[in-house]
Structures are given as C-alpha cells and as structure tokens.
Protein backbone atom coordinates (compact mmCIF):
# COMPACT_ATOMS: atom_id res chain seq x y z
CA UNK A 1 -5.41 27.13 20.36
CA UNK A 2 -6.12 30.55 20.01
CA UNK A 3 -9.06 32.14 22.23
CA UNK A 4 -11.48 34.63 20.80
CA UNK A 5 -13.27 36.91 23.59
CA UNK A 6 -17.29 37.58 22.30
CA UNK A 7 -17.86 38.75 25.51
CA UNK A 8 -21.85 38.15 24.55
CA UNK A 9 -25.14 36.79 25.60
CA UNK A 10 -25.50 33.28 23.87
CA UNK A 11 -28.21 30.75 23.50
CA UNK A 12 -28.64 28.02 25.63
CA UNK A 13 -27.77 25.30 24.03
CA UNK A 14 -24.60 26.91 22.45
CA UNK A 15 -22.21 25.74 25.41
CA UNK A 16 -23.36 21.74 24.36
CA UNK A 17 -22.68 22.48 20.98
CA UNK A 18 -19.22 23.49 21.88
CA UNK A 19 -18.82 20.56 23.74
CA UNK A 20 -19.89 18.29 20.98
CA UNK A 21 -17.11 19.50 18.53
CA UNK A 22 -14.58 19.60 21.63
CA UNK A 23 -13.83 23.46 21.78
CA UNK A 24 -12.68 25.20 25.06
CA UNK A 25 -14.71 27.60 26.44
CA UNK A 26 -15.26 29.73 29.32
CA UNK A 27 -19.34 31.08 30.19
CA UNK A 28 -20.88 33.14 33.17
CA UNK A 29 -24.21 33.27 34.58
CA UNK A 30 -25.31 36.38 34.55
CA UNK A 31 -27.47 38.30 37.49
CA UNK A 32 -30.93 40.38 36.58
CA UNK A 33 -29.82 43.37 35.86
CA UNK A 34 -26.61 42.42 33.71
CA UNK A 35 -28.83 39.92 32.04
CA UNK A 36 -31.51 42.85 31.33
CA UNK A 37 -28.67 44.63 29.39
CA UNK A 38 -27.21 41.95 27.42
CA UNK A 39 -30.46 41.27 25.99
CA UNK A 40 -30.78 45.13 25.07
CA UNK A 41 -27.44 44.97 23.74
CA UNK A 42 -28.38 41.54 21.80
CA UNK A 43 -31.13 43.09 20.05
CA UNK A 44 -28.46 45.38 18.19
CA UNK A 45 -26.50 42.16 17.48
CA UNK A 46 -29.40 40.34 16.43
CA UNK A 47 -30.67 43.40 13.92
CA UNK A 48 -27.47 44.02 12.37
CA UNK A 49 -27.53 40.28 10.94
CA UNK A 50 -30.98 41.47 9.38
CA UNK A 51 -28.56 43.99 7.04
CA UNK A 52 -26.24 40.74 6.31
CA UNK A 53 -29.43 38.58 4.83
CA UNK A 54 -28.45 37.58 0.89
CA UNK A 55 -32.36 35.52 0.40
CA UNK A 56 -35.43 35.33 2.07
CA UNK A 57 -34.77 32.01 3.88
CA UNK A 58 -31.47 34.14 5.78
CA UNK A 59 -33.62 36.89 6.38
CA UNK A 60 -36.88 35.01 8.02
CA UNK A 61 -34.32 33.34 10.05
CA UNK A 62 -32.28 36.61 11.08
CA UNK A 63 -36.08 37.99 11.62
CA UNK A 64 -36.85 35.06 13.81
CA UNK A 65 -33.98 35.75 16.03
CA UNK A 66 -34.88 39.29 16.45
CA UNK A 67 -37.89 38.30 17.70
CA UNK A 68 -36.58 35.51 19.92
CA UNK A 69 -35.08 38.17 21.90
CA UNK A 70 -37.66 40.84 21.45
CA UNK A 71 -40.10 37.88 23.01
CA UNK A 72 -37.33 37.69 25.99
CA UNK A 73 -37.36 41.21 26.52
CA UNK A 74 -41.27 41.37 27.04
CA UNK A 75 -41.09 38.37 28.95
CA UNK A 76 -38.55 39.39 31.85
CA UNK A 77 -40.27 42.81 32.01
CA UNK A 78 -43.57 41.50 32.09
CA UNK A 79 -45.36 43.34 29.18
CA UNK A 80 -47.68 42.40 27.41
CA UNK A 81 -47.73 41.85 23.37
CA UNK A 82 -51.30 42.71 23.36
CA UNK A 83 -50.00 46.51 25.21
CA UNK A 84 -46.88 46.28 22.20
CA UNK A 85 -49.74 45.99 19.45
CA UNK A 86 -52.08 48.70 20.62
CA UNK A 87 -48.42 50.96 20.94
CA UNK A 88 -48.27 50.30 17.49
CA UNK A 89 -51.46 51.19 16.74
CA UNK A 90 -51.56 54.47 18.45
CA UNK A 91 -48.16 55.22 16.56
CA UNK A 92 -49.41 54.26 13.24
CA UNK A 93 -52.01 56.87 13.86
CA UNK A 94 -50.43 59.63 15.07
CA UNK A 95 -47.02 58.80 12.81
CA UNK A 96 -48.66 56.55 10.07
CA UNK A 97 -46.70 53.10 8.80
CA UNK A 98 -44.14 53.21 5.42
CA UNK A 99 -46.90 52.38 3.01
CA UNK A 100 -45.02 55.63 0.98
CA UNK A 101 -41.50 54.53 1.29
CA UNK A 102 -40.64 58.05 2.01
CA UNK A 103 -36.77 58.28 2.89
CA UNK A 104 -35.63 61.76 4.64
CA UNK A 105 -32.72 62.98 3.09
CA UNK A 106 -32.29 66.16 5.66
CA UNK A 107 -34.74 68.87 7.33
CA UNK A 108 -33.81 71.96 9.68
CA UNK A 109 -33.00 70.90 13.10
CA UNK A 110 -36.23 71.51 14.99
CA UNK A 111 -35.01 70.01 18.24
CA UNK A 112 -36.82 67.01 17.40
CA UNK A 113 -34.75 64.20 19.55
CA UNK A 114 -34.82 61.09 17.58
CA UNK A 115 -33.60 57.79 18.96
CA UNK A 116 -30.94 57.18 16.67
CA UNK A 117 -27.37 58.49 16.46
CA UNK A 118 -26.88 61.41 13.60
CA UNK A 119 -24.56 61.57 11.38
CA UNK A 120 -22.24 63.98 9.69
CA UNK A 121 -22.80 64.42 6.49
C-alpha cells in the first residue's frame, strides 16, 4: 500500500484509530522543544481549516480545534488565560477590536513590522 508522509503533530488517540481500521503506520515521540514547535506549527494547520469551513457546525468545530491547541500552548508554557485576556484588553485599547470591519487595502510603508508575510501586489 502506498505510504503518505504528514510528517505532523497528531492527536492522541489518532494512532488507535489507525489501528482499528488496520492501517500501517509509523509515529515518534517527540522531546520538549520539538514538541514546543509542532504545536506552533499546528496552530497554522489548525487555522487554515478555519478558511475550509462550508456551515457553522464545520466552523465551531475547526474553531474548537484551534483552541485545543491554543489551550496546549498556554499550558506547556505555563501562562495564564486570565494574563491572555487582560493582553487582549490592553490591545483592544490601544488598537481597538473590528466592530468597523475596516479592511486595509495599502498605506505607505512606515516601517511598521507586522507579523504577517506581505505580499506583492
């Protein structure tokens, strides 16, 4: 049978599934620090399937997973969600939240670094 290489953190009880419907499979444990960056790396994965949602049932569900591993992430690096919410606080003051819907079509490169990747027109 032909192997397919995710190369990707999974759930726990993914391997068992496997098992159950008698597919092959190979899985690692992974130390700290890979660990740490898997779950950084699921995050994207887990986001993306947020743009994929048809209904509100798929996207509560791709939501929920999001948070699964945003829960993870605070968890293993020991912060709290009650430091998260007053973060978001403090940035809905100084930033404000999307109560406007504005969407920025372009502005003159101030040197502002954002955290996303720009792209050409």
């Amino acid at each position: 049978m032909k192997k397919i290489y995710y190369r990707k953190l999974i759930r726990d009880n993914i391997p068992a599934k496997m098992e159950r419907v008698g597919a092959a499979y190979e899985t690692k444990k992974l130390g700290k620090k890979e660990f740490e960056k898997e779950l950084l790396k699921k995050v994207g994965e887990e986001t993306s399937g947020l743009l994929a949602a048809s209904n509100k049932k798929e996207l509560t569900e791709e939501l929920a997973d999001v948070l699964d591993v945003i829960d993870e992430i605070r968890r293993i690096k020991k912060i709290k969600s009650s430091c998260v919410r007053k973060i978001q606080k403090e940035n809905a003051e100084k930033k404000g939240g999307f109560d406007e819907r504005i969407f920025l079509v372009w502005s003159e490169d101030t040197g502002y670094k954002t955290n996303e990747k720009r792209r050409k027109n």
